[in-house]
N, C-alpha and C. Protein backbone atom coordinates (compact mmCIF):
# COMPACT_ATOMS: atom_id res chain seq x y z
N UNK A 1 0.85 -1.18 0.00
CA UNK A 1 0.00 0.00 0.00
C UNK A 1 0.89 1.22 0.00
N UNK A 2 0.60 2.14 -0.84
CA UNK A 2 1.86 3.50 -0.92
C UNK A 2 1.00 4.17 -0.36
N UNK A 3 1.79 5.19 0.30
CA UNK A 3 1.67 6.23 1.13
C UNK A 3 2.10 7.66 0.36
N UNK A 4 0.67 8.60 0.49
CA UNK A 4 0.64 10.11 0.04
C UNK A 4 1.88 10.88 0.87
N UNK A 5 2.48 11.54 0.46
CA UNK A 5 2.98 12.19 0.58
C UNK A 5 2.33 13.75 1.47
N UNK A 6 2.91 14.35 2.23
CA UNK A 6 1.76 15.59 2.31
C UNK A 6 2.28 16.34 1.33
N UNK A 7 3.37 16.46 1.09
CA UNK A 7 3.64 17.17 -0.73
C UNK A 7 3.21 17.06 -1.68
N UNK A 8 2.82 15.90 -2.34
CA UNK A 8 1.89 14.74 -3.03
C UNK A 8 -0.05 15.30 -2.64
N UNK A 9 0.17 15.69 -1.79
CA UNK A 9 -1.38 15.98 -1.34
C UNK A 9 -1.66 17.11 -1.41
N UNK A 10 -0.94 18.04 -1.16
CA UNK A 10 -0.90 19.61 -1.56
C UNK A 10 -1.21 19.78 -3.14
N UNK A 11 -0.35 19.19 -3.97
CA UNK A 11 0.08 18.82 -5.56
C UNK A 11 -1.17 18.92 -5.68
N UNK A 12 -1.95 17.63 -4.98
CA UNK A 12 -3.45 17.18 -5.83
C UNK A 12 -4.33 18.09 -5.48
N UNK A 13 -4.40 18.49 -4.23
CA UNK A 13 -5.32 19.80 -4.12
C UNK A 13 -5.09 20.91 -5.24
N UNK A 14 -3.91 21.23 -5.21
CA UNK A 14 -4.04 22.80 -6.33
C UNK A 14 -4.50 22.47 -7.72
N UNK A 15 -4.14 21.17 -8.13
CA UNK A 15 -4.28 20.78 -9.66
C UNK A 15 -6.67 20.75 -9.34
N UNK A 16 -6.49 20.24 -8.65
CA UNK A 16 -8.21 19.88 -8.18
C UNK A 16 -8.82 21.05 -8.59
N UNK A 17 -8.40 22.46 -7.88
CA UNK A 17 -8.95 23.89 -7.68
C UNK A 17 -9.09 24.16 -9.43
N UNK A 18 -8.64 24.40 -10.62
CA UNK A 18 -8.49 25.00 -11.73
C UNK A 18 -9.69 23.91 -12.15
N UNK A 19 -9.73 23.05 -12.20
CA UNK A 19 -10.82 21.88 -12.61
C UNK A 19 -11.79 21.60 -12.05
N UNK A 20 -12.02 22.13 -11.07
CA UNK A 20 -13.26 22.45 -10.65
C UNK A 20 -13.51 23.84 -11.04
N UNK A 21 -12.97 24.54 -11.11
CA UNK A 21 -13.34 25.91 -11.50
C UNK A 21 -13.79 26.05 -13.54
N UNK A 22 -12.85 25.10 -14.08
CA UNK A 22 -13.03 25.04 -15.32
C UNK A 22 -14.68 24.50 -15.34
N UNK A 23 -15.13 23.29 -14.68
CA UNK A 23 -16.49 22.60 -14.92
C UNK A 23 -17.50 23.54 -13.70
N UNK A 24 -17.12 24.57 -13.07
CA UNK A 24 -18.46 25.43 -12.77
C UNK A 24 -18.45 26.21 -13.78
N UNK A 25 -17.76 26.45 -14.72
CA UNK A 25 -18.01 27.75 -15.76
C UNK A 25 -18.86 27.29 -16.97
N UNK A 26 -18.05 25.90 -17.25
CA UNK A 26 -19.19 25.14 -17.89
C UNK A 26 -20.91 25.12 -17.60
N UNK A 27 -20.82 25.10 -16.17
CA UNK A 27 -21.99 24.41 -15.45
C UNK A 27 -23.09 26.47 -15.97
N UNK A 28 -22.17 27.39 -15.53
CA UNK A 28 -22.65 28.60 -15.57
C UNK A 28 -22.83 28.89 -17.10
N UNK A 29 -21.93 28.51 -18.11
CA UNK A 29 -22.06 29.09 -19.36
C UNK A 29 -23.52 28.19 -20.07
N UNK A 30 -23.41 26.88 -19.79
CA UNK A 30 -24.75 26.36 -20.30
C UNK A 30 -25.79 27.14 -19.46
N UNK A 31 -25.93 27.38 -18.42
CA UNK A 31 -27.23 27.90 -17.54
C UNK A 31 -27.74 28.93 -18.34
N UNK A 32 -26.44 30.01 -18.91
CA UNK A 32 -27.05 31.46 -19.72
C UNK A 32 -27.86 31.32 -20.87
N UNK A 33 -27.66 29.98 -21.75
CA UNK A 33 -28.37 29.96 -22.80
C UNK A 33 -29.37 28.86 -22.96
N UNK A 34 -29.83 28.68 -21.63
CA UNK A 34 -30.82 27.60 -21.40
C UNK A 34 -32.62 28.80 -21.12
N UNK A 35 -32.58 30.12 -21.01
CA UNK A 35 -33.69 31.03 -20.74
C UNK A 35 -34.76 30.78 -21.97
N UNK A 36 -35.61 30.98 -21.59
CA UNK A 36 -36.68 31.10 -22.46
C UNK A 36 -36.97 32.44 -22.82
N UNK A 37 -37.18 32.95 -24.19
CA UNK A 37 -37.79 33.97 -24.54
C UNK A 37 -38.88 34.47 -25.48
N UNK A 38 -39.10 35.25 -25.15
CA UNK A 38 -40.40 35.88 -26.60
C UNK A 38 -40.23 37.30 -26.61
N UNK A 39 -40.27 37.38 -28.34
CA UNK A 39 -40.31 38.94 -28.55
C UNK A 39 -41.91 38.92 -29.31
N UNK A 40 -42.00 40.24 -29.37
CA UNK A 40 -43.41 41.05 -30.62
C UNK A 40 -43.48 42.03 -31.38
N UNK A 41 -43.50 41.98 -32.62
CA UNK A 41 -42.35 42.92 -33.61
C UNK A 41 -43.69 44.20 -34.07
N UNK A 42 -43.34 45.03 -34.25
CA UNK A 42 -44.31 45.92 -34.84
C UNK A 42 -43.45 46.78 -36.70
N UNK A 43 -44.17 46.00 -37.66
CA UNK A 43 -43.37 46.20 -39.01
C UNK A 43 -43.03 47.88 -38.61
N UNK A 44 -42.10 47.88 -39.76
CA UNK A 44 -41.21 48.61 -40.43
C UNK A 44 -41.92 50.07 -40.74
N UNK A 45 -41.73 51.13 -39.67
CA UNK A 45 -42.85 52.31 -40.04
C UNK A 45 -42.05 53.10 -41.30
N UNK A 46 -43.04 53.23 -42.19
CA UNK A 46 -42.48 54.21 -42.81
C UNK A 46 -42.96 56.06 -43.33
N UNK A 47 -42.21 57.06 -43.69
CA UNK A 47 -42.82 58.19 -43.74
C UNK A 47 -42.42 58.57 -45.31
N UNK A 48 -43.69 59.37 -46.18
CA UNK A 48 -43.40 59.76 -47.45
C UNK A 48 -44.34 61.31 -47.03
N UNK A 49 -43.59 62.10 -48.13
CA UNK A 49 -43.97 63.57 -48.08
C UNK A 49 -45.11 63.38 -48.68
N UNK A 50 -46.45 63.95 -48.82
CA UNK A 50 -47.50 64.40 -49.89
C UNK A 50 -47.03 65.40 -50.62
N UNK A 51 -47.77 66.14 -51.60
CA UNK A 51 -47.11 66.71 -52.97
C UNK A 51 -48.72 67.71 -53.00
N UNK A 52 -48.38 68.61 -53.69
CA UNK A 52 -49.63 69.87 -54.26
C UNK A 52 -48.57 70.39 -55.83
N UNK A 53 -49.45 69.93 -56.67
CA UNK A 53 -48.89 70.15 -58.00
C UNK A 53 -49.99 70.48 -59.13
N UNK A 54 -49.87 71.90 -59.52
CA UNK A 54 -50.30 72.25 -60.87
C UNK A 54 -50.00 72.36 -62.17
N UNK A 55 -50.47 71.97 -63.25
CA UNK A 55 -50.47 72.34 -64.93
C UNK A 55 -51.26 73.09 -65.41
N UNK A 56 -51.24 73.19 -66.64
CA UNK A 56 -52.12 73.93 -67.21
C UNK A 56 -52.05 73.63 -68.53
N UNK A 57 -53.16 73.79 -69.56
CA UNK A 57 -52.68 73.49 -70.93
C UNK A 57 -52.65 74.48 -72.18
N UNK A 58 -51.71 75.85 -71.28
CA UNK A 58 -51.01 76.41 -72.44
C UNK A 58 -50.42 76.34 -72.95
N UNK A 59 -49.32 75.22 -73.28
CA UNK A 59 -47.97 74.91 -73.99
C UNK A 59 -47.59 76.28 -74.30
N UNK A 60 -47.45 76.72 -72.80
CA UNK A 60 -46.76 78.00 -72.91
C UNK A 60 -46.53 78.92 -73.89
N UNK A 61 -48.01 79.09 -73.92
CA UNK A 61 -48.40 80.54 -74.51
C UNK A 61 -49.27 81.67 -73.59
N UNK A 62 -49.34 82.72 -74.19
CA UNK A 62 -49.74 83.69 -73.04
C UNK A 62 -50.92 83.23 -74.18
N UNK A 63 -51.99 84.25 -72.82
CA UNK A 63 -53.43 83.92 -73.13
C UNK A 63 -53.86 84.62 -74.39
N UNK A 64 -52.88 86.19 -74.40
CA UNK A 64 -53.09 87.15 -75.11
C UNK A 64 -52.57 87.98 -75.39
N UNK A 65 -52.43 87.86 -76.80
CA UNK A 65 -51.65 88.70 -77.55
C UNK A 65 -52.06 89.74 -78.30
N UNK A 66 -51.91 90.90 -78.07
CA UNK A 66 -53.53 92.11 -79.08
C UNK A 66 -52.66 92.93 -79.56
N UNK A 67 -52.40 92.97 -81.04
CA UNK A 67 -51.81 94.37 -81.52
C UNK A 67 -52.85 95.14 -82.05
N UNK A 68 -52.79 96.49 -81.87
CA UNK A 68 -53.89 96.93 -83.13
C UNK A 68 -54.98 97.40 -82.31
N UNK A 69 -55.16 97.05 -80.46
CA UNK A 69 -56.16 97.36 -79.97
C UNK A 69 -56.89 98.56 -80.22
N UNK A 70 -57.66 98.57 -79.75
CA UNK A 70 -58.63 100.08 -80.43
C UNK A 70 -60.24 100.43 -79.51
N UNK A 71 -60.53 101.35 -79.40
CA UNK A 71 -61.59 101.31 -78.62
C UNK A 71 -62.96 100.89 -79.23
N UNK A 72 -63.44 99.33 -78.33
CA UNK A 72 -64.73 98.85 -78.51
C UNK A 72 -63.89 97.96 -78.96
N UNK A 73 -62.32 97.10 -78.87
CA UNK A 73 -61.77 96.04 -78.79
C UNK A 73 -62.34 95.01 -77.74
N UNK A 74 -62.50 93.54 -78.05
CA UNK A 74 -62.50 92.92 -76.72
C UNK A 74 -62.52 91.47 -77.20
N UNK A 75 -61.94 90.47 -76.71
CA UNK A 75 -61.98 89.27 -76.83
C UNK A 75 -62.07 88.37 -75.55
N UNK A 76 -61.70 86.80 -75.64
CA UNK A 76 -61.97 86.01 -74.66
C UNK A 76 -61.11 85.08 -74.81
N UNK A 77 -60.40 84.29 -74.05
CA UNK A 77 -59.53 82.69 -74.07
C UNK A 77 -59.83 82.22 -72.83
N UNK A 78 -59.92 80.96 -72.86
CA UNK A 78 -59.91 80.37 -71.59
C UNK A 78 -58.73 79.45 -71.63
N UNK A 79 -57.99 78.96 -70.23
CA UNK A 79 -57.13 77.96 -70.05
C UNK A 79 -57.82 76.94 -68.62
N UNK A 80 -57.59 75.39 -69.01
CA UNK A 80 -57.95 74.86 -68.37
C UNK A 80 -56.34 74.58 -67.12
N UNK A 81 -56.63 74.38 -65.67
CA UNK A 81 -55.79 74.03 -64.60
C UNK A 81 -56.56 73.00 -64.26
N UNK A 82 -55.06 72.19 -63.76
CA UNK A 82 -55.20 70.40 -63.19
C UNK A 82 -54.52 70.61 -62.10
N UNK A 83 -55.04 69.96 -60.90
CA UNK A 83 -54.20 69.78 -59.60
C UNK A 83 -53.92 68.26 -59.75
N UNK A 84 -53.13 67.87 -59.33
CA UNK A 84 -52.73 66.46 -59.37
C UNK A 84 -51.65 66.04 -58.17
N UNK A 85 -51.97 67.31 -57.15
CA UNK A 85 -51.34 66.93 -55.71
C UNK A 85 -52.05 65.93 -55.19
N UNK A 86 -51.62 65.39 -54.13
CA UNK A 86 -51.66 64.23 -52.93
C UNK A 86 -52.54 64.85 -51.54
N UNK A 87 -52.25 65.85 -51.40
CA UNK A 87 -52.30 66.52 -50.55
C UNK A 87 -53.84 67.54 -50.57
N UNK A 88 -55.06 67.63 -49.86
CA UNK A 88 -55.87 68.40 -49.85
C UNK A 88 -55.01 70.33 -49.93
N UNK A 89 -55.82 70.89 -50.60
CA UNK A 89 -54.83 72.53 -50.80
C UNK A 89 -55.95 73.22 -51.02
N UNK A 90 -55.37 75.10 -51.51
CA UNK A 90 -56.97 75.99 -51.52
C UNK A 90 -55.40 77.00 -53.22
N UNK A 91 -56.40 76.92 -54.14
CA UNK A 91 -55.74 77.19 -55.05
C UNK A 91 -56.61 79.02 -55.06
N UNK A 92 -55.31 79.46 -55.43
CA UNK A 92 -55.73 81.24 -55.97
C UNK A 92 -55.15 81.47 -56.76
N UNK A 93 -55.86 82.51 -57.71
CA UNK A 93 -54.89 83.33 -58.96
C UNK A 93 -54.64 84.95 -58.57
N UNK A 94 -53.65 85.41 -59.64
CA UNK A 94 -52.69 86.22 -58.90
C UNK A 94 -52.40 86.73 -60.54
N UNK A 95 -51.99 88.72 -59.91
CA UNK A 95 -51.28 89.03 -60.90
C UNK A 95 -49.62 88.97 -60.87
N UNK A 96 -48.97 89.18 -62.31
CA UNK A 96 -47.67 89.15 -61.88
C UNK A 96 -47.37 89.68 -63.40
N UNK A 97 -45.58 90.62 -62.63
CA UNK A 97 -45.08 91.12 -63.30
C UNK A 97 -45.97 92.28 -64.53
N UNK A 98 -46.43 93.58 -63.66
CA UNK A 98 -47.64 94.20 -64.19
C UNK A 98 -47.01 95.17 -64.88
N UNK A 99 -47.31 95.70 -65.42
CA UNK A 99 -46.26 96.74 -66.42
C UNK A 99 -47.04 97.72 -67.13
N UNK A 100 -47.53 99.12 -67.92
CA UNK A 100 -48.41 99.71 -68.55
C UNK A 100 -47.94 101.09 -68.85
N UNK A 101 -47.81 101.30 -70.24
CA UNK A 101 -47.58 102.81 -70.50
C UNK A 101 -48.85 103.78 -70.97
N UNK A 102 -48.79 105.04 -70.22
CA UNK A 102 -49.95 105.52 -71.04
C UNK A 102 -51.06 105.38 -70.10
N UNK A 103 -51.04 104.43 -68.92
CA UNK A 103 -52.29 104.03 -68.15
C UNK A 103 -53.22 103.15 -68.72
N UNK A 104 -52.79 102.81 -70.43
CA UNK A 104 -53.62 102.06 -70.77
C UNK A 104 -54.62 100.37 -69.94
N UNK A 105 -53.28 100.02 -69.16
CA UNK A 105 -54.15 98.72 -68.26
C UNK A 105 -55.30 99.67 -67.65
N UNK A 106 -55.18 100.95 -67.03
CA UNK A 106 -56.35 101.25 -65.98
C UNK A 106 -57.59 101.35 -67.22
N UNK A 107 -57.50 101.15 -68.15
CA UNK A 107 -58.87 101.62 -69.45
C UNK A 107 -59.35 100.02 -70.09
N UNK A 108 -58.37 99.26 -69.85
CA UNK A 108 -58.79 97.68 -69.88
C UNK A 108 -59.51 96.95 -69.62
N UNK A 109 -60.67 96.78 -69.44
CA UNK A 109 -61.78 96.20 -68.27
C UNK A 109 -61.23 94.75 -68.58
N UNK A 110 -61.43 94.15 -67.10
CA UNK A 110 -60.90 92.27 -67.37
C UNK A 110 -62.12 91.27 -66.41
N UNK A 111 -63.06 90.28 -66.81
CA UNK A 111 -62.84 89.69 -66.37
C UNK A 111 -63.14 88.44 -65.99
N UNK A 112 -62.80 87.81 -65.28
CA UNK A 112 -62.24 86.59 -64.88
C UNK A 112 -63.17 85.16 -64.34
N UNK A 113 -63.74 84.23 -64.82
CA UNK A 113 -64.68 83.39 -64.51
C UNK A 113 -64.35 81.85 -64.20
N UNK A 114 -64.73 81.50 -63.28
CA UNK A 114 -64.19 79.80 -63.24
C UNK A 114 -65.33 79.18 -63.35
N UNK A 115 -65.17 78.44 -64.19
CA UNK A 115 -65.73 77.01 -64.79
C UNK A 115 -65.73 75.66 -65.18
N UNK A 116 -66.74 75.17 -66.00
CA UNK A 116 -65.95 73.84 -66.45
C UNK A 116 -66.35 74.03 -67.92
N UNK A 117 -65.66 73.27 -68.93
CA UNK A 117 -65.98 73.06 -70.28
C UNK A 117 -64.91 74.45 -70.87
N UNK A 118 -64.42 73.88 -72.09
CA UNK A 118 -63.45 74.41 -72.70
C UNK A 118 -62.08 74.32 -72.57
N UNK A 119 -60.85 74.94 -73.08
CA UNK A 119 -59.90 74.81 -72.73
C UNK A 119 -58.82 76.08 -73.33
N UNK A 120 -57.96 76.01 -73.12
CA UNK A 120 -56.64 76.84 -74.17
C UNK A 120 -57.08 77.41 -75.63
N UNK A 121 -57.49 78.41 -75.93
CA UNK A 121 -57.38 78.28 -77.53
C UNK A 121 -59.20 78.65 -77.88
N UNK A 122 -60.33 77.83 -76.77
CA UNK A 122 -61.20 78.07 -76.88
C UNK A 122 -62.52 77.51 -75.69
N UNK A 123 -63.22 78.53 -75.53
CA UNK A 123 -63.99 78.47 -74.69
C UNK A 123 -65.21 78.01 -75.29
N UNK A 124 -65.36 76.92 -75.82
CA UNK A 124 -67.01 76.20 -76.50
C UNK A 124 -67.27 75.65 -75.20
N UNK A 125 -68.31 75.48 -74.65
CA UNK A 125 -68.63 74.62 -74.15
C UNK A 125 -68.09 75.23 -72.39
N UNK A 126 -68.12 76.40 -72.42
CA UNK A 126 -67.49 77.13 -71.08
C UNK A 126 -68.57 77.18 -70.47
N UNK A 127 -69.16 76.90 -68.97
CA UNK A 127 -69.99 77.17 -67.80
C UNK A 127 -69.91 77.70 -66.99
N UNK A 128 -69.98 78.90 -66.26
CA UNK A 128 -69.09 79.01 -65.14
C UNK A 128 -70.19 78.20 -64.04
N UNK A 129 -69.30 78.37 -62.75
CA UNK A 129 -69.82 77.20 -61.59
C UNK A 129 -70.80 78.66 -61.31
N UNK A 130 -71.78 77.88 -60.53
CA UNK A 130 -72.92 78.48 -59.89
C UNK A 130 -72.98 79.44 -59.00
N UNK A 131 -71.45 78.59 -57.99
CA UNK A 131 -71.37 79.69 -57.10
C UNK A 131 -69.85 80.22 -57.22
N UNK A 132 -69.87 81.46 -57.27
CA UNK A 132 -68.25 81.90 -57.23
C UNK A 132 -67.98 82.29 -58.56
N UNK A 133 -68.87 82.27 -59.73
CA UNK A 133 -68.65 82.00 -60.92
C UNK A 133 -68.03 82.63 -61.47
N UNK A 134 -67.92 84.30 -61.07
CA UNK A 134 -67.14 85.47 -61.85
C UNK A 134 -66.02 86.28 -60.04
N UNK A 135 -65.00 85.73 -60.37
CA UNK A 135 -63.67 85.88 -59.35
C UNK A 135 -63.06 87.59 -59.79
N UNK A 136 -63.32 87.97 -61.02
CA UNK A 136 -62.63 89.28 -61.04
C UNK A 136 -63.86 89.93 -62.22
N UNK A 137 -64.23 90.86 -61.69
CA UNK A 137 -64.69 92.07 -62.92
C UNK A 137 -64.44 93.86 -62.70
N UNK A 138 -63.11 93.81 -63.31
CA UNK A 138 -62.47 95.25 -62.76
C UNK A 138 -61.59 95.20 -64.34
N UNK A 139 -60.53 96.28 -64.30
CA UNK A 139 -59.45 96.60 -64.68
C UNK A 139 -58.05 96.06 -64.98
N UNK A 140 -57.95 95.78 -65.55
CA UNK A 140 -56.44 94.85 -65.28
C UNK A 140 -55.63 95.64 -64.78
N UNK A 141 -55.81 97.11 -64.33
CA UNK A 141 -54.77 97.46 -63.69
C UNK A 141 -54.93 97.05 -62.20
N UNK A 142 -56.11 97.46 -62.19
CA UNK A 142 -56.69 96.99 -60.33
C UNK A 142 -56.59 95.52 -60.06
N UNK A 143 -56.90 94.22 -61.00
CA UNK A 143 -56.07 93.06 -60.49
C UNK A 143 -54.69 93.43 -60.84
N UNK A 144 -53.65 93.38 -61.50
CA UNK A 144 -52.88 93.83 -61.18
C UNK A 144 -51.65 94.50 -60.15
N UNK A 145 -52.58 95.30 -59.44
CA UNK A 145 -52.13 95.81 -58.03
C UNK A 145 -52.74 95.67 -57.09
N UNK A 146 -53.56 94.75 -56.94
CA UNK A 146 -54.29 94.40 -55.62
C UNK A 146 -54.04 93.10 -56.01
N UNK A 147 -54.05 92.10 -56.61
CA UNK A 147 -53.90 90.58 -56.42
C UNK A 147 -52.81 90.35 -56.73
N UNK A 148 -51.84 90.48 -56.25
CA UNK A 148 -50.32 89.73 -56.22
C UNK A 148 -49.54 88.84 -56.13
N UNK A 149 -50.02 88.25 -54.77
CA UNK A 149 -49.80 86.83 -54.30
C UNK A 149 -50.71 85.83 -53.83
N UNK A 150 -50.06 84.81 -53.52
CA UNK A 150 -51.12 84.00 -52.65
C UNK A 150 -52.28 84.94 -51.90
N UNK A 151 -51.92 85.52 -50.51
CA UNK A 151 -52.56 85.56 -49.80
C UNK A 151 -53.68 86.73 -50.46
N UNK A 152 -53.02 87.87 -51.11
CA UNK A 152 -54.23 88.46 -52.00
C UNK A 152 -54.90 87.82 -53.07
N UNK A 153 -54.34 86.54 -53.73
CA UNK A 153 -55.07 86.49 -54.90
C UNK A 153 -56.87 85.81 -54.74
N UNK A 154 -57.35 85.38 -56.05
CA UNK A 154 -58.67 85.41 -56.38
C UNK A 154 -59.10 83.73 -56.18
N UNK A 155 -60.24 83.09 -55.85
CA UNK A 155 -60.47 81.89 -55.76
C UNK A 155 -60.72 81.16 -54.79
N UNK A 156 -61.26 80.29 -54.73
CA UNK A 156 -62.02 79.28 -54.00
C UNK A 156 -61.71 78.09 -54.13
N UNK A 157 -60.98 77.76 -54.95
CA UNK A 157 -61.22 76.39 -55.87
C UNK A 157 -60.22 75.44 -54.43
N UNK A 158 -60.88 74.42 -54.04
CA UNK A 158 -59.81 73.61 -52.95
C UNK A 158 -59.97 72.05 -53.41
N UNK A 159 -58.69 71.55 -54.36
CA UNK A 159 -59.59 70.31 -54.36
C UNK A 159 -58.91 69.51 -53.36
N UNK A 160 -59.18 68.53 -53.27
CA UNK A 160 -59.33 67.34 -52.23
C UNK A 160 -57.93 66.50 -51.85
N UNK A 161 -56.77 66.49 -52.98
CA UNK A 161 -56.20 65.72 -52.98
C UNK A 161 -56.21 64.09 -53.21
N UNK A 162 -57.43 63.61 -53.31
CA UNK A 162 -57.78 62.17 -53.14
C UNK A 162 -57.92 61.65 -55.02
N UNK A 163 -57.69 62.77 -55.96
CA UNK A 163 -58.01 62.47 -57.44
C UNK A 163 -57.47 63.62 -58.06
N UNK A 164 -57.26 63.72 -59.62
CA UNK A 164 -57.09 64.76 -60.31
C UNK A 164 -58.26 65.71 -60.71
N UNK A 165 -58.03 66.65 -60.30
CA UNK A 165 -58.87 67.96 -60.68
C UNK A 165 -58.74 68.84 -61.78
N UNK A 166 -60.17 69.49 -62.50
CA UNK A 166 -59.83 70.68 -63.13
C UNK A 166 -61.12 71.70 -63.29
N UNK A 167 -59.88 72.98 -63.44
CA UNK A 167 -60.88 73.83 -63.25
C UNK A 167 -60.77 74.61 -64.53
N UNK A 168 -61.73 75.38 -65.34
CA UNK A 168 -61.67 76.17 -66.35
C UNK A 168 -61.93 77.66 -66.23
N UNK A 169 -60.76 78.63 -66.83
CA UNK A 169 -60.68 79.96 -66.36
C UNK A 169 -61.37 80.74 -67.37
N UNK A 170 -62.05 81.44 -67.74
CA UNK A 170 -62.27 82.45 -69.44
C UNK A 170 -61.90 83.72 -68.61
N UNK A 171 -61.22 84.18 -69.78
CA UNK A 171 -60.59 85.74 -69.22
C UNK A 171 -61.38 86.93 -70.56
N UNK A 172 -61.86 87.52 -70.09
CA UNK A 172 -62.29 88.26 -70.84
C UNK A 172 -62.07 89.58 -70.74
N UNK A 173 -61.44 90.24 -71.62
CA UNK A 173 -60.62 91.99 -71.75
C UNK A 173 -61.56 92.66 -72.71
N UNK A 174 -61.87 93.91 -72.68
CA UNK A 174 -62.09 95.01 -73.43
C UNK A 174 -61.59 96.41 -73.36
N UNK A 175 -61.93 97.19 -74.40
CA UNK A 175 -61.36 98.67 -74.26
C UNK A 175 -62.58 99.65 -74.80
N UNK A 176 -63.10 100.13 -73.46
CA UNK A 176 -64.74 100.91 -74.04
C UNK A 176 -64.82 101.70 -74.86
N UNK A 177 -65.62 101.88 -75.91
CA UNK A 177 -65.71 102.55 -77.15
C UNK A 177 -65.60 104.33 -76.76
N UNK A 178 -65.33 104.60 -75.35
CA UNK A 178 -65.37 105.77 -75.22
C UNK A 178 -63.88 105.85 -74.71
N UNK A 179 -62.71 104.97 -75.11
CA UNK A 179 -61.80 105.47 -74.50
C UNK A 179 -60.85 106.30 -74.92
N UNK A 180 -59.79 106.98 -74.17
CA UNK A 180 -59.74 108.48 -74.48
C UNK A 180 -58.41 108.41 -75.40
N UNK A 181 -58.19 109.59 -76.68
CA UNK A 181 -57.04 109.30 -77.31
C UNK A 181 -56.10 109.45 -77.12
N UNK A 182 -55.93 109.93 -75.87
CA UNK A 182 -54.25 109.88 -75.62
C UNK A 182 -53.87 108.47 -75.27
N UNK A 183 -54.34 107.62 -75.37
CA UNK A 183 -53.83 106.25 -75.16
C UNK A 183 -53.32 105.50 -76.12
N UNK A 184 -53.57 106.29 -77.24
CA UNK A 184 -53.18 105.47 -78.43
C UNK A 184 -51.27 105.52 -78.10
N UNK A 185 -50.88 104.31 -78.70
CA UNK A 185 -49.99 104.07 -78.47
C UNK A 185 -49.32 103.61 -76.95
N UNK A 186 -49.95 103.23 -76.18
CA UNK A 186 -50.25 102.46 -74.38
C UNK A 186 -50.06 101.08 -75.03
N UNK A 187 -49.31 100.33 -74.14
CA UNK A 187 -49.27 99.35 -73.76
C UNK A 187 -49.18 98.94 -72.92
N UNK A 188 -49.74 97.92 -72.08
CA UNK A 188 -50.34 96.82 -70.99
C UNK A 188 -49.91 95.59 -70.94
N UNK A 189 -49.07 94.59 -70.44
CA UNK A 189 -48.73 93.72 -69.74
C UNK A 189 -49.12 93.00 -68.64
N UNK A 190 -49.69 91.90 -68.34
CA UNK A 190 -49.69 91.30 -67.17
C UNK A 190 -49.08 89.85 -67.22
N UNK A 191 -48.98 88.98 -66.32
CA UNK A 191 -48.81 87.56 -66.17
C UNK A 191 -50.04 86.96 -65.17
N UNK A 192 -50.53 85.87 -65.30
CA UNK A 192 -51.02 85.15 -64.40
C UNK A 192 -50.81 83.89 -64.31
N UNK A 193 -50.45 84.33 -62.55
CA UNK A 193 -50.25 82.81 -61.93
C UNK A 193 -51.10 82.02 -61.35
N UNK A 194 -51.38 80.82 -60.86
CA UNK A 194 -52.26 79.97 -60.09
C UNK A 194 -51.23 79.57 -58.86
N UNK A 195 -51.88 79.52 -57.90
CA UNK A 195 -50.95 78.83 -56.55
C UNK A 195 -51.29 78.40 -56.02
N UNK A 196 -51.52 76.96 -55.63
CA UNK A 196 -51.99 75.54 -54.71
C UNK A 196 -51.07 75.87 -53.34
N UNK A 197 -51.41 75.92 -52.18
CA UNK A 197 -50.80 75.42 -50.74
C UNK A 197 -51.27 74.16 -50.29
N UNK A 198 -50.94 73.80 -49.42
CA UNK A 198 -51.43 72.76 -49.04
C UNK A 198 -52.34 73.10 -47.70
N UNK A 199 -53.66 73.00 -47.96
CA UNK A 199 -54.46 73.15 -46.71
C UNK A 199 -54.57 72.30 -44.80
């Protein structure tokens, strides 16, 4: 029968300590991935801008071009506008870039009707709406300098955003058979804009 050593016994103790310590880590590292869990996902949020967008079908031409005017002149064009924003909005028209020698715009009578039927080039088939139907009957100098921008300009029209819209404008100008001759040779300029916000 051999006999331990107490040197021999010390030996086996320290070698013991690292190997037991190696198989509790074991014992601890399986424990961590033995848990039960549950998650609950809520998809993927996402955000897109809406849009407010107008045309028109002038292939960019002005409405009107008059040489030669003369008193007891007067004609008519209409242009049709499409909204085709996303977005519910409140559309107005507006003068721009007003210009006039002579005062002739203040002798101009203009005006201005929204409807449906017709388009660019010609108003067959023009209605105006029932209510709201005539937006300007003045001067083109007075739209001009009172409707400028958005917040001054003319209109009602709000469409919805949920479909494409349109609305039909007839502009109608004259020069009264009583107007005075020092104007001959006056010229008058305007631009008009349309402007959708988003409501």
């Amino acid at each position: 029968m051999s006999r331990v050593t107490p040197r021999a016994a010390r030996l086996t103790a320290w070698i013991a300590v690292p190997a037991a310590l190696v198989a509790s880590g074991v014992v601890v590292s399986t424990a961590s991935y033995s848990a039960f869990s549950a998650t609950t996902v809520n998809p993927t949020s996402t955000w897109a801008a809406g849009t407010v967008a107008l045309s028109d079908d002038d292939a960019d031409t002005a409405l009107f071009t008059v040489p030669g005017l003369k008193p007891g002149s007067s004609g008519s064009n209409c242009i049709a506008v499409t909204s085709t924003g996303t977005l519910p909005s409140t559309v107005k028209l507006y003068g721009t870039s007003a210009a006039t020698t002579k005062s002739l715009a203040s002798s101009i009578t203009l005006k201005i009707e929204q409807g449906t039927g017709g388009g660019f080039g010609s108003c067959s088939g023009f209605t105006p709406a029932s209510t709201n139907g005539t937006l300007v009957d003045t001067t083109l100098a007075d739209f001009g300098s009172t409707s400028t921008n958005f917040a001054t300009g003319v209109g009602s029209w709000a469409p919805t955003g949920t479909a494409s819209e349109t609305r039909v404008y007839r502009f109608t100008y004259g020069l009264p058979s009583g107007a005075l001759n020092s104007l001959q040779g006056g010229t008058a300029s305007l631009g008009f804009t349309w402007e959708a916000q988003n409501s």
